[in-house]
PDB file of N, CA and C in Angstrom:
ATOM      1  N   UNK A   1     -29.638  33.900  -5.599  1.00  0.00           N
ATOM      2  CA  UNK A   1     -28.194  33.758  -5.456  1.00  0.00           C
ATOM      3  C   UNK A   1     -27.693  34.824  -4.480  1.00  0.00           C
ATOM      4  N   UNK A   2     -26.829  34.775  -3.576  1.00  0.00           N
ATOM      5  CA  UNK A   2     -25.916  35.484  -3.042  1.00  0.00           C
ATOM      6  C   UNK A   2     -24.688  36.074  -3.207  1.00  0.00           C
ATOM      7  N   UNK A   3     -24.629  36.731  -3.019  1.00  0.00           N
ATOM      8  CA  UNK A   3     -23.145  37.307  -3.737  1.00  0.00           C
ATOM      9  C   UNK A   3     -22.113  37.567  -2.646  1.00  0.00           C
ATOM     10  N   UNK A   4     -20.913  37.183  -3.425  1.00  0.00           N
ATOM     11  CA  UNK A   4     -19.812  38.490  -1.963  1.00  0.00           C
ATOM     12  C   UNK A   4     -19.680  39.517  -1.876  1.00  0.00           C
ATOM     13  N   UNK A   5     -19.202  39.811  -0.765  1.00  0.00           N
ATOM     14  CA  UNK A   5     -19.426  40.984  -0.397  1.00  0.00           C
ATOM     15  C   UNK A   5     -18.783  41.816  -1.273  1.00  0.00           C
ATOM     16  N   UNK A   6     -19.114  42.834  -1.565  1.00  0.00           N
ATOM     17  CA  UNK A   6     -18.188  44.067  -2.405  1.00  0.00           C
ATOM     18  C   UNK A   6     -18.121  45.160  -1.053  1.00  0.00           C
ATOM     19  N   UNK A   7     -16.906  45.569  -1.383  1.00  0.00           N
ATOM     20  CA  UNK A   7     -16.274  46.014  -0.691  1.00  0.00           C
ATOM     21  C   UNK A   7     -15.292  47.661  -1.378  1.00  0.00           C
ATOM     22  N   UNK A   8     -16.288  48.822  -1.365  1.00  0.00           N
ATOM     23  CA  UNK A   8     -15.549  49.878  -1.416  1.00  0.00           C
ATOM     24  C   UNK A   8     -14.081  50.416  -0.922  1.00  0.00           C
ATOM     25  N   UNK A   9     -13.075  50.383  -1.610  1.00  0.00           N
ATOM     26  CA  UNK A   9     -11.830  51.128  -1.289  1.00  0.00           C
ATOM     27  C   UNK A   9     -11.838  52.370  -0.618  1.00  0.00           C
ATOM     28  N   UNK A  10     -10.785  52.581  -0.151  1.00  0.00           N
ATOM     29  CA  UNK A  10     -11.029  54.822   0.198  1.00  0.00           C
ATOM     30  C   UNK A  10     -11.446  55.529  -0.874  1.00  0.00           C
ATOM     31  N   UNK A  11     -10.455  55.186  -2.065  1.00  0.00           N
ATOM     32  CA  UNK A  11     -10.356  55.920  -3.543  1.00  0.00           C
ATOM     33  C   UNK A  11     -11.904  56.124  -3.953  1.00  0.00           C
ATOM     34  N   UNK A  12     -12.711  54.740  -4.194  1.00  0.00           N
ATOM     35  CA  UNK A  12     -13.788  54.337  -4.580  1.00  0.00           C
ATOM     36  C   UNK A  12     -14.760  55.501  -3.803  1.00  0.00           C
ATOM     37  N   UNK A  13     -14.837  55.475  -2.660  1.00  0.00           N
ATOM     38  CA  UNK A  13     -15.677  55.934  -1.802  1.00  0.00           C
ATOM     39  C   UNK A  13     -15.695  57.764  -2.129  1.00  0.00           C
ATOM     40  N   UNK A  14     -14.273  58.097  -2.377  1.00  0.00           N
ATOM     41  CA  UNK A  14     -14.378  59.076  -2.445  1.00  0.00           C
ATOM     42  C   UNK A  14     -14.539  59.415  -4.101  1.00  0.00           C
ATOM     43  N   UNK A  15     -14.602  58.477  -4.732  1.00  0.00           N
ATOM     44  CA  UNK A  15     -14.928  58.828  -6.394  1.00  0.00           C
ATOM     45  C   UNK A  15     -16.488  59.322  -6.110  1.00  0.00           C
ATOM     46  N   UNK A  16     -16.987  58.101  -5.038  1.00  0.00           N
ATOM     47  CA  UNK A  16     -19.060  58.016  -5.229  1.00  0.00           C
ATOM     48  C   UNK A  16     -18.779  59.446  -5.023  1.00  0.00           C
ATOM     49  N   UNK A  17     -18.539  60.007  -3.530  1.00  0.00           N
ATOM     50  CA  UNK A  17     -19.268  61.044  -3.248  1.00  0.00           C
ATOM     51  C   UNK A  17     -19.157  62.165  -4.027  1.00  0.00           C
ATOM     52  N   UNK A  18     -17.658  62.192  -5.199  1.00  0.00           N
ATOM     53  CA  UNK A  18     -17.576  63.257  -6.089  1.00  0.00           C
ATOM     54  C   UNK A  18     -18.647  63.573  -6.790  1.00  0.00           C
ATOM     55  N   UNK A  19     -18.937  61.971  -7.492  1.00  0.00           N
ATOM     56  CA  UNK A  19     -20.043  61.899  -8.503  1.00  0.00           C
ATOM     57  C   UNK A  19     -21.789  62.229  -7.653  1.00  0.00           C
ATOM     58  N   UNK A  20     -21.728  61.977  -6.241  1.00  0.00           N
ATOM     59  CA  UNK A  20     -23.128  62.186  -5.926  1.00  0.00           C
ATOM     60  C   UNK A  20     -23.185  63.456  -5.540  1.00  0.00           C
ATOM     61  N   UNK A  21     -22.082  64.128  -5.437  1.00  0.00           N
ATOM     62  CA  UNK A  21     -22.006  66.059  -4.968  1.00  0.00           C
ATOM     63  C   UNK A  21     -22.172  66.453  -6.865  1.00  0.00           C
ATOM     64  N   UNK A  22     -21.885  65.966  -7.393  1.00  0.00           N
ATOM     65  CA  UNK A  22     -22.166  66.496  -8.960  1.00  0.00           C
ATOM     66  C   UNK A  22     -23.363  66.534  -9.653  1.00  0.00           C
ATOM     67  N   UNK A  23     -23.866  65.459  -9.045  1.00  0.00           N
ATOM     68  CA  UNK A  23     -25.185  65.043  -9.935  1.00  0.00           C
ATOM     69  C   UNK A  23     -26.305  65.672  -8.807  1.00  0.00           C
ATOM     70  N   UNK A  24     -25.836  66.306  -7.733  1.00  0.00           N
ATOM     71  CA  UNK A  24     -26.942  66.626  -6.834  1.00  0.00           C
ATOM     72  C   UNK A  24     -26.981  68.197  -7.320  1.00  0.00           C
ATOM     73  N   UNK A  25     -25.880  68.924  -7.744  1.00  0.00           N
ATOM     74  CA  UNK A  25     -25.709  69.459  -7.848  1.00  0.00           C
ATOM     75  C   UNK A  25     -25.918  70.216  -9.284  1.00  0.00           C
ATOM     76  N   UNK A  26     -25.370  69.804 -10.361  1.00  0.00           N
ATOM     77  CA  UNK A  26     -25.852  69.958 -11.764  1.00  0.00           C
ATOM     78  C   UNK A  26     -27.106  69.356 -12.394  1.00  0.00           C
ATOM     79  N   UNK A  27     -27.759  68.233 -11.608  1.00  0.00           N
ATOM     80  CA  UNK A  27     -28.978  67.991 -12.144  1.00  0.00           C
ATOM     81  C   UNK A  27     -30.204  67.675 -11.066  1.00  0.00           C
ATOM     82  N   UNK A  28     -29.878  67.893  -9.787  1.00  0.00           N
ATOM     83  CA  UNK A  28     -30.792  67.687  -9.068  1.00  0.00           C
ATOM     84  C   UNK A  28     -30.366  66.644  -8.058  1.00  0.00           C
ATOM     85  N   UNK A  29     -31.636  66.497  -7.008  1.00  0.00           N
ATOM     86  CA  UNK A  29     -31.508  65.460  -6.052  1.00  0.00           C
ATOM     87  C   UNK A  29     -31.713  63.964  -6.656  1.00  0.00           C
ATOM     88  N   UNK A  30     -32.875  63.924  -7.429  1.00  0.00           N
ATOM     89  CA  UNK A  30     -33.513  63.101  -8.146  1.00  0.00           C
ATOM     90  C   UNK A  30     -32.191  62.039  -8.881  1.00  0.00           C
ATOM     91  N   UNK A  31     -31.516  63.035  -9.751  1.00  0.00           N
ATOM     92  CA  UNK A  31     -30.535  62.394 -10.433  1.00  0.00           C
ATOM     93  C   UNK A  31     -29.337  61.512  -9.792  1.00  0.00           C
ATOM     94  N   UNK A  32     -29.264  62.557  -8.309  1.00  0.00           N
ATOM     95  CA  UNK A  32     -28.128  61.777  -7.600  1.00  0.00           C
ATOM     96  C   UNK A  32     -28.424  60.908  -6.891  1.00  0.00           C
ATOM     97  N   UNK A  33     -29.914  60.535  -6.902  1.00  0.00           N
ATOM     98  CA  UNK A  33     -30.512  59.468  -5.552  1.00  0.00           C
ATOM     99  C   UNK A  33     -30.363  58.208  -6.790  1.00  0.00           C
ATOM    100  N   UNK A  34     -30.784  58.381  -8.118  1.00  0.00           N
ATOM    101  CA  UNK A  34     -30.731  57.539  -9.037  1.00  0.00           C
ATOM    102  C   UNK A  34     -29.296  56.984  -9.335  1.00  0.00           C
ATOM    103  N   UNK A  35     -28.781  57.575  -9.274  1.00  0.00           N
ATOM    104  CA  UNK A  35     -26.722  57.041  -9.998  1.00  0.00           C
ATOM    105  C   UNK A  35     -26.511  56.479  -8.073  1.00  0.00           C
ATOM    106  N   UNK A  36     -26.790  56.586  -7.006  1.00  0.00           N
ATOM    107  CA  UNK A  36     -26.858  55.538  -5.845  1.00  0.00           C
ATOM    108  C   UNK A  36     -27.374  54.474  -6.165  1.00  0.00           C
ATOM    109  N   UNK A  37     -28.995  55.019  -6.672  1.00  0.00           N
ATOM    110  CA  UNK A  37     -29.272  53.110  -6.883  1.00  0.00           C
ATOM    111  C   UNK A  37     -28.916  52.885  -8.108  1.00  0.00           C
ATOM    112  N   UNK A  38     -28.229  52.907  -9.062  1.00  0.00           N
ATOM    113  CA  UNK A  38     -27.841  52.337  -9.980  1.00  0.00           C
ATOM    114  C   UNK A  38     -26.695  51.650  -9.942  1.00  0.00           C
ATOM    115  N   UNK A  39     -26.006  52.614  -8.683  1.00  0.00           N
ATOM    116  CA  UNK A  39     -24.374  52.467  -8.257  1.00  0.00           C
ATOM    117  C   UNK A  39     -24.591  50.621  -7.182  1.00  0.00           C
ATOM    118  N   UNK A  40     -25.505  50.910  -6.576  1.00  0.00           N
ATOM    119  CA  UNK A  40     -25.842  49.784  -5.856  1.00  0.00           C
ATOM    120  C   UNK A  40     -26.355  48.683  -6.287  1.00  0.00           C
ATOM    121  N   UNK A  41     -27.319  48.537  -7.532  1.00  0.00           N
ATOM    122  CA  UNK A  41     -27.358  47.814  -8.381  1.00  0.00           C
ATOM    123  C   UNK A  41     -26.072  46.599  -8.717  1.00  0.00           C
ATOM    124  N   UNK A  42     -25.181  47.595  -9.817  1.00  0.00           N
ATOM    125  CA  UNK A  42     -23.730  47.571  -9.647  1.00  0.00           C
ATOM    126  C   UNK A  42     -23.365  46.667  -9.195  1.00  0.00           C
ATOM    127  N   UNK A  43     -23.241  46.914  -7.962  1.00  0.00           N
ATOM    128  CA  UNK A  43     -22.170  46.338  -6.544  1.00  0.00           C
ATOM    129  C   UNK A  43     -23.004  44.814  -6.553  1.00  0.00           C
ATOM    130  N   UNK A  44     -24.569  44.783  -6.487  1.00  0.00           N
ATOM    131  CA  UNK A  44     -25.081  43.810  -6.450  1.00  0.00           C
ATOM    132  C   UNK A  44     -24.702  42.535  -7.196  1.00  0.00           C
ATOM    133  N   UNK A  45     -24.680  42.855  -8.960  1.00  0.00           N
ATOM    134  CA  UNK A  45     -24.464  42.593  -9.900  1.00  0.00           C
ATOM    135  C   UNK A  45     -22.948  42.156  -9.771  1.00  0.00           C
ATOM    136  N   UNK A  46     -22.090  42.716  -9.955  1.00  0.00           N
ATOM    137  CA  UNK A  46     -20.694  42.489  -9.294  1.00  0.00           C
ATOM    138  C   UNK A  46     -20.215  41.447  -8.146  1.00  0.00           C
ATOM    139  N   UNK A  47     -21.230  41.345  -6.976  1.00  0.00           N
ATOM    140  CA  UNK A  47     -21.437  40.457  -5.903  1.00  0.00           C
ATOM    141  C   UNK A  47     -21.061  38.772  -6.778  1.00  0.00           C
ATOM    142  N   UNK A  48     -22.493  38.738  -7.161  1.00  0.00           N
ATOM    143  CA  UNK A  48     -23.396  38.022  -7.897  1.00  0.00           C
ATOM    144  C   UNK A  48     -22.781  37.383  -8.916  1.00  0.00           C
ATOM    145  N   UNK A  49     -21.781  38.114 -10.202  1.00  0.00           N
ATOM    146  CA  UNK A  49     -21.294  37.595 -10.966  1.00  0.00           C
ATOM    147  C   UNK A  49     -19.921  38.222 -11.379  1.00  0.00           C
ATOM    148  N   UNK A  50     -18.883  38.199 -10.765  1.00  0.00           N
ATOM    149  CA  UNK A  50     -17.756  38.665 -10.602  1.00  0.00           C
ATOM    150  C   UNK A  50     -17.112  38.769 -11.938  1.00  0.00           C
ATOM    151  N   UNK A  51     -17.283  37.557 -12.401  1.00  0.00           N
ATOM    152  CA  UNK A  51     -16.763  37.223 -13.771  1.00  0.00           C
ATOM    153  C   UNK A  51     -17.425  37.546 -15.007  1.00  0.00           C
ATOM    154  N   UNK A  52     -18.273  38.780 -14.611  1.00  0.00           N
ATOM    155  CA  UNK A  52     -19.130  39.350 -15.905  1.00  0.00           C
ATOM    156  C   UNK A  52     -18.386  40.367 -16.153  1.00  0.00           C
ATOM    157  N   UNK A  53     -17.430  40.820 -15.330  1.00  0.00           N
ATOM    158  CA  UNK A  53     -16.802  42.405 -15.902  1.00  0.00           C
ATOM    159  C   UNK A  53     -15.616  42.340 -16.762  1.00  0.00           C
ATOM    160  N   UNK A  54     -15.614  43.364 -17.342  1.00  0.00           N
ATOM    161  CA  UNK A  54     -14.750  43.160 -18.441  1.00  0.00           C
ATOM    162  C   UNK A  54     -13.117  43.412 -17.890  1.00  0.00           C
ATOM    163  N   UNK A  55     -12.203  42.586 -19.075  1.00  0.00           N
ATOM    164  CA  UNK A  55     -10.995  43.144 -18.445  1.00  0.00           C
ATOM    165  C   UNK A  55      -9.820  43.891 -19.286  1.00  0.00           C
ATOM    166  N   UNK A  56     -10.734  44.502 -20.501  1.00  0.00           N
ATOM    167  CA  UNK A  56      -9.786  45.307 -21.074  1.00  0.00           C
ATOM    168  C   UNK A  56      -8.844  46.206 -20.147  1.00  0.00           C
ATOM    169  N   UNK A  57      -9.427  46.637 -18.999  1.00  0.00           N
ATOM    170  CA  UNK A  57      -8.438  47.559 -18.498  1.00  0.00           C
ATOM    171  C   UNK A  57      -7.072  46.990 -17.668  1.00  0.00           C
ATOM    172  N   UNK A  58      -7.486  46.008 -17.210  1.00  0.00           N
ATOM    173  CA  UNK A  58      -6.498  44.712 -16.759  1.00  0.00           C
ATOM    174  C   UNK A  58      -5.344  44.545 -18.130  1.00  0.00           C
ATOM    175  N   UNK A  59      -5.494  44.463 -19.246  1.00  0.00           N
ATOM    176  CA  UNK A  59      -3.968  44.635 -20.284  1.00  0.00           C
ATOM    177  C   UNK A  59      -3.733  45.839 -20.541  1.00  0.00           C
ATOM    178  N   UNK A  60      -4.678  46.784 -20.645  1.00  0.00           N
ATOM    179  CA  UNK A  60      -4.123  48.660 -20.991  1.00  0.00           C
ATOM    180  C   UNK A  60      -3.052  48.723 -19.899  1.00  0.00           C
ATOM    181  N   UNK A  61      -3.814  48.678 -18.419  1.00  0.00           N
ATOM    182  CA  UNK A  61      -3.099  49.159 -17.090  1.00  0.00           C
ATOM    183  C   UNK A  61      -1.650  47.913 -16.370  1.00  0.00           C
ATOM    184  N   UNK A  62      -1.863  46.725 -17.512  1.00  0.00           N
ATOM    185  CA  UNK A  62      -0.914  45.693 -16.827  1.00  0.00           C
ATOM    186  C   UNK A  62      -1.568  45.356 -15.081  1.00  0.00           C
ATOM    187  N   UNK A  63      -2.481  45.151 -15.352  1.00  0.00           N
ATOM    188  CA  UNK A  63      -3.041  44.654 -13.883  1.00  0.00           C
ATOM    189  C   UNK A  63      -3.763  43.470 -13.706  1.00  0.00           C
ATOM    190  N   UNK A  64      -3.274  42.474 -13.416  1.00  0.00           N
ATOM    191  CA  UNK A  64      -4.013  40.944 -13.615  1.00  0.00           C
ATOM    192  C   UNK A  64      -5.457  40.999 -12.779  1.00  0.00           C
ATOM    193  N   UNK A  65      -6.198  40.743 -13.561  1.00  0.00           N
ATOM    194  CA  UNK A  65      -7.412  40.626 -12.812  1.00  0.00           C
ATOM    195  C   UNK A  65      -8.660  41.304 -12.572  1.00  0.00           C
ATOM    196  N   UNK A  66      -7.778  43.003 -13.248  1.00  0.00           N
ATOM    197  CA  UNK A  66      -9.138  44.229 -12.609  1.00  0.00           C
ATOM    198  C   UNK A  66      -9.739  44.035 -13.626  1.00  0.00           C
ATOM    199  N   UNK A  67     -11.197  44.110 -13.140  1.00  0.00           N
ATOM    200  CA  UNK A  67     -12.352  44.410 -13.716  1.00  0.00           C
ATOM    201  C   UNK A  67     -12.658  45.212 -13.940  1.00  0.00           C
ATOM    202  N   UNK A  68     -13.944  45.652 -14.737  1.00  0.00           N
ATOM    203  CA  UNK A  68     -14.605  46.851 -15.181  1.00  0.00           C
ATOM    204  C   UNK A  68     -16.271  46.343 -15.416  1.00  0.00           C
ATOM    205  N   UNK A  69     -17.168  47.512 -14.854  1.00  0.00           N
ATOM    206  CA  UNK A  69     -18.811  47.021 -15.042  1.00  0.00           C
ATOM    207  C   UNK A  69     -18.967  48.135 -14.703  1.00  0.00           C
ATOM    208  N   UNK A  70     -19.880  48.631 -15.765  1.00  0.00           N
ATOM    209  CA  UNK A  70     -20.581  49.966 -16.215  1.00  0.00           C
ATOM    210  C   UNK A  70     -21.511  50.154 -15.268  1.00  0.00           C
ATOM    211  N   UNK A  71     -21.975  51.366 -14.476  1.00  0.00           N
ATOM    212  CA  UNK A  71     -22.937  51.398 -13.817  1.00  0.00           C
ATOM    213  C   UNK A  71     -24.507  51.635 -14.776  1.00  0.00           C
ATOM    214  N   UNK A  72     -25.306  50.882 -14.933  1.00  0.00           N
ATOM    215  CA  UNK A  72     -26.584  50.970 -15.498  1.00  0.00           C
ATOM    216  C   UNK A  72     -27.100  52.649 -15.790  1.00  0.00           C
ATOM    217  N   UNK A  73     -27.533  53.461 -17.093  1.00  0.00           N
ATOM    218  CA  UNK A  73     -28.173  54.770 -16.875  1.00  0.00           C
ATOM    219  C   UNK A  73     -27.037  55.633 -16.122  1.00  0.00           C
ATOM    220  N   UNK A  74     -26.085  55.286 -16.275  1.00  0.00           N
ATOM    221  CA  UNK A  74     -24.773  56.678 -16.200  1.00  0.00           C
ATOM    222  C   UNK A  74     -23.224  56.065 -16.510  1.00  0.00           C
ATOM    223  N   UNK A  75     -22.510  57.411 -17.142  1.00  0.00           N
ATOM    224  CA  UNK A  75     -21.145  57.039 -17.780  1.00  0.00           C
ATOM    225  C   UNK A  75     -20.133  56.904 -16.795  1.00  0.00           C
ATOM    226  N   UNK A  76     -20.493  55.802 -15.588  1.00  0.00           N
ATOM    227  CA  UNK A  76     -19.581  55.521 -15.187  1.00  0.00           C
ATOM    228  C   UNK A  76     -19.102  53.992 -15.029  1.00  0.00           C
ATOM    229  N   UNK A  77     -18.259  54.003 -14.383  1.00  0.00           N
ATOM    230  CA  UNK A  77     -17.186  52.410 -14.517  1.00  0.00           C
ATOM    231  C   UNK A  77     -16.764  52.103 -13.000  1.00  0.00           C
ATOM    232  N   UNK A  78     -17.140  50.894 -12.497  1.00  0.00           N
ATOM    233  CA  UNK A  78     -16.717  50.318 -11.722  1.00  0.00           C
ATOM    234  C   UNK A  78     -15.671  49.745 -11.823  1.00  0.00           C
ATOM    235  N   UNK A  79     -14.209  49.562 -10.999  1.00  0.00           N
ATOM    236  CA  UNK A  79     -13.220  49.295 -10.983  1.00  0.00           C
ATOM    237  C   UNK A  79     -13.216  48.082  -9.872  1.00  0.00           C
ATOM    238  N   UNK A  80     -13.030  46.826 -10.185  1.00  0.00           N
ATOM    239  CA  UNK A  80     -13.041  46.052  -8.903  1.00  0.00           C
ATOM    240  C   UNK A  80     -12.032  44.898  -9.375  1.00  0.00           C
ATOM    241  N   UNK A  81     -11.186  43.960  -8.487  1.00  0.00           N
ATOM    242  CA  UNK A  81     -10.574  43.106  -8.306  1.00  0.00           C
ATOM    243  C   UNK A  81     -11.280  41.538  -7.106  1.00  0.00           C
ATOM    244  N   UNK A  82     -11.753  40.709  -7.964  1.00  0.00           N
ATOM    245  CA  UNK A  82     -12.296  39.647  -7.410  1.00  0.00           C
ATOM    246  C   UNK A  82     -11.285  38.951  -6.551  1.00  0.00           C
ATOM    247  N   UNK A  83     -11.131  39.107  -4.975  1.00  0.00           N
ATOM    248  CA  UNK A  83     -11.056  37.798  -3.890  1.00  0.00           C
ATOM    249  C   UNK A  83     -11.444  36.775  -3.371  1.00  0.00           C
ATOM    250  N   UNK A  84     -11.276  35.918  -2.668  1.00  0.00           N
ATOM    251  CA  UNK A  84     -11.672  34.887  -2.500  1.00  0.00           C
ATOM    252  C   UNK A  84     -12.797  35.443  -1.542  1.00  0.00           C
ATOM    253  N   UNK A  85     -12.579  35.766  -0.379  1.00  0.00           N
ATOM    254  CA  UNK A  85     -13.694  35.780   0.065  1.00  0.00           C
ATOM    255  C   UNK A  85     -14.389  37.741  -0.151  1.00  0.00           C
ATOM    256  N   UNK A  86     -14.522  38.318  -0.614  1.00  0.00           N
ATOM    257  CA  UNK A  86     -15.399  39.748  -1.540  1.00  0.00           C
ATOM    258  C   UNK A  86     -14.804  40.008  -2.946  1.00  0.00           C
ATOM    259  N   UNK A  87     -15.294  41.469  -3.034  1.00  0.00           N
ATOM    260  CA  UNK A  87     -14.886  42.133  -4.083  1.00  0.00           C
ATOM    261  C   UNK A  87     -14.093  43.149  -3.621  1.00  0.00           C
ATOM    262  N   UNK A  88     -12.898  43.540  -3.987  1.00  0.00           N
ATOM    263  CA  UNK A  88     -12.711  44.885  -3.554  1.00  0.00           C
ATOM    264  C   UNK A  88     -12.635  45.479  -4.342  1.00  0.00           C
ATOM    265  N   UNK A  89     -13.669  46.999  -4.328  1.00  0.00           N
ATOM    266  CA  UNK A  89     -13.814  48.224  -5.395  1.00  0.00           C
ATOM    267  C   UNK A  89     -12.613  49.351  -5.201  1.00  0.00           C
ATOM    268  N   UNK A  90     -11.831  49.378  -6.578  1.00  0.00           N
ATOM    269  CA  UNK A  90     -10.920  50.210  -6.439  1.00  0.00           C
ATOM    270  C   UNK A  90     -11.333  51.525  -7.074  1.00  0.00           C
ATOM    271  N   UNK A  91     -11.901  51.826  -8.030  1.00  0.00           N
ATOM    272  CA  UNK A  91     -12.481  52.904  -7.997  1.00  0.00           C
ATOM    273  C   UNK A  91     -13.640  52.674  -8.854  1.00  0.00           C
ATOM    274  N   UNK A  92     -14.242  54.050  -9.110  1.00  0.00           N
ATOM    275  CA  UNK A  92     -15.675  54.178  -9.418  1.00  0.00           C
ATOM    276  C   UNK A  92     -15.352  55.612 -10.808  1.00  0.00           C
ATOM    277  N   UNK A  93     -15.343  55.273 -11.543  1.00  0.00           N
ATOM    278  CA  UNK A  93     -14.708  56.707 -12.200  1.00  0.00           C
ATOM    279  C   UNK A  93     -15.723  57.210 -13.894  1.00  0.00           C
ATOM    280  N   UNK A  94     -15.721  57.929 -14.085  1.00  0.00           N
ATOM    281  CA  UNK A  94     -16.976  58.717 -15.204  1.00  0.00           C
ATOM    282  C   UNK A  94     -16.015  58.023 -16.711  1.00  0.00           C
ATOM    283  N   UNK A  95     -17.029  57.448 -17.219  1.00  0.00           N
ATOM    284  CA  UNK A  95     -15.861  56.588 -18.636  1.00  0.00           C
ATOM    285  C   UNK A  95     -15.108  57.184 -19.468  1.00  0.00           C
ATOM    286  N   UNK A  96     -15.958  59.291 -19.466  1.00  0.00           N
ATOM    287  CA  UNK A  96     -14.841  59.728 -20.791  1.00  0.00           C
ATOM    288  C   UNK A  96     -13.154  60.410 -19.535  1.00  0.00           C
ATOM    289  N   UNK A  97     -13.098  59.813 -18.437  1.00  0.00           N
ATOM    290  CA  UNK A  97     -11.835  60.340 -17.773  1.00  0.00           C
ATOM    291  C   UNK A  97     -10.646  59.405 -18.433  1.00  0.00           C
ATOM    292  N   UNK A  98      -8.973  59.750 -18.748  1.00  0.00           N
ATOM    293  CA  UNK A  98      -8.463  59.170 -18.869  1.00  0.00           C
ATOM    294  C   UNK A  98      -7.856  58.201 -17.947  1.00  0.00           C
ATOM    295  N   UNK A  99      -8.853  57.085 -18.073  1.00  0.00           N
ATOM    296  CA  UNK A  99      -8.526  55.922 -17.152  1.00  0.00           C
ATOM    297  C   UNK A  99      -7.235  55.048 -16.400  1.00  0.00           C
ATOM    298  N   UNK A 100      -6.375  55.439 -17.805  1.00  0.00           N
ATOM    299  CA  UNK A 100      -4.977  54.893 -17.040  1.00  0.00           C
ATOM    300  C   UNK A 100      -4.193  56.025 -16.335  1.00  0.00           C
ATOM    301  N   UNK A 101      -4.385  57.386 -16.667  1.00  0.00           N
ATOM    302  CA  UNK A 101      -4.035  58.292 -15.937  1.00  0.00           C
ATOM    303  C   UNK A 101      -4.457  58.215 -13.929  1.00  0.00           C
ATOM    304  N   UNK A 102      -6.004  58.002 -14.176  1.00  0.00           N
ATOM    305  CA  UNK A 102      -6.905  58.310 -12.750  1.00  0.00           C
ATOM    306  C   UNK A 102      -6.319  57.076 -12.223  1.00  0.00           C
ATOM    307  N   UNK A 103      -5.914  55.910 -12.613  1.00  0.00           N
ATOM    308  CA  UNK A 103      -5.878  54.665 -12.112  1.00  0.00           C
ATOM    309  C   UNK A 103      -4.144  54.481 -11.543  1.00  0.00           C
ATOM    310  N   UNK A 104      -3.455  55.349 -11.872  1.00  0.00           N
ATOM    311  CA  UNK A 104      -2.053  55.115 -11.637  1.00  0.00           C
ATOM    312  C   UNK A 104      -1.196  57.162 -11.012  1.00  0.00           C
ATOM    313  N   UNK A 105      -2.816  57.295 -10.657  1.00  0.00           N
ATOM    314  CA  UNK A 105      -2.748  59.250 -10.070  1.00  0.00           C
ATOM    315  C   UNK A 105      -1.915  58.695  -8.954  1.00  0.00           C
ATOM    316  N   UNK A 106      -2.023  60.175  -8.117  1.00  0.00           N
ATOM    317  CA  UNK A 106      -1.369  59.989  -6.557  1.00  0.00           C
ATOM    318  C   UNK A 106      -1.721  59.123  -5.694  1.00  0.00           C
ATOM    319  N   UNK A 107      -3.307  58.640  -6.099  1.00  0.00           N
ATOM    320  CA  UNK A 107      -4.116  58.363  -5.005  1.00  0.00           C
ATOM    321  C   UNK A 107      -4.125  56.700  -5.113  1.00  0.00           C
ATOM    322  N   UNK A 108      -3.371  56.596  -5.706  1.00  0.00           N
ATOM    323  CA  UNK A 108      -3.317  54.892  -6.835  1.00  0.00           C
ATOM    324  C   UNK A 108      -2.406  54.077  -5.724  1.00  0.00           C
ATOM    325  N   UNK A 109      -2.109  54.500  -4.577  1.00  0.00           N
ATOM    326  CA  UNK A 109      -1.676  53.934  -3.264  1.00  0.00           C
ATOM    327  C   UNK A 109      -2.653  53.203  -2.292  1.00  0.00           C
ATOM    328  N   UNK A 110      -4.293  53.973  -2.300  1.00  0.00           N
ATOM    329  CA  UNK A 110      -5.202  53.903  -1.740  1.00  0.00           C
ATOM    330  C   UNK A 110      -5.835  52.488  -2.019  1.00  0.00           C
ATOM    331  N   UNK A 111      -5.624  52.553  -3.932  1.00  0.00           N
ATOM    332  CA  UNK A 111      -6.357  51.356  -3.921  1.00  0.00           C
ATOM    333  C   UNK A 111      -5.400  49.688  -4.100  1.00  0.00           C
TER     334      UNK A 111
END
């Protein structure tokens, strides 16, 4: 199967690199090369089956549509909204953060 394209936001992009300066950093290279491919996994998975992610956060946040899909082997959460033609990833964020806070921050313009 093929998937659409997923498509990282600014927000998103700059969530990864928080999380890959953290994990390179507090646990090694190893750890942060792993939460990439897990992160990419993800995106694959997401491609592939849009309609597997959950949408509790879509009624917490009042947002029709956003998704949520756990990245495999780490506590984080993919944030994405299914289009017709990709995905667009609005953020990428660690699960114990308060989610409706990070999701409606300053930066909640970006996505």
């Amino acid at each position: 199967m093929t998937g659409r394209l997923v498509v990282p936001r600014g927000q998103a992009e700059r969530d990864v690199e928080l999380a890959v300066d953290y994990y390179a950093a507090e646990a090694g290279e190893a750890i942060a090369m792993g939460f990439i491919a897990a992160l990419q996994s993800a995106f694959m998975f997401i491609g592939d089956y849009p309609g597997a992610g959950s949408l509790r956060y879509a009624y917490e946040l009042d947002l029709p549509g956003l998704c949520a899909h756990r990245v495999k082997g780490y506590p984080y959460l993919v944030f994405y909204l299914e289009r017709e033609d990709r995905i667009d990833v609005w953020r990428v964020l660690h699960a114990r953060n308060d989610i409706p806070l990070w999701m409606s921050g300053p930066n909640a313009e970006d996505v």
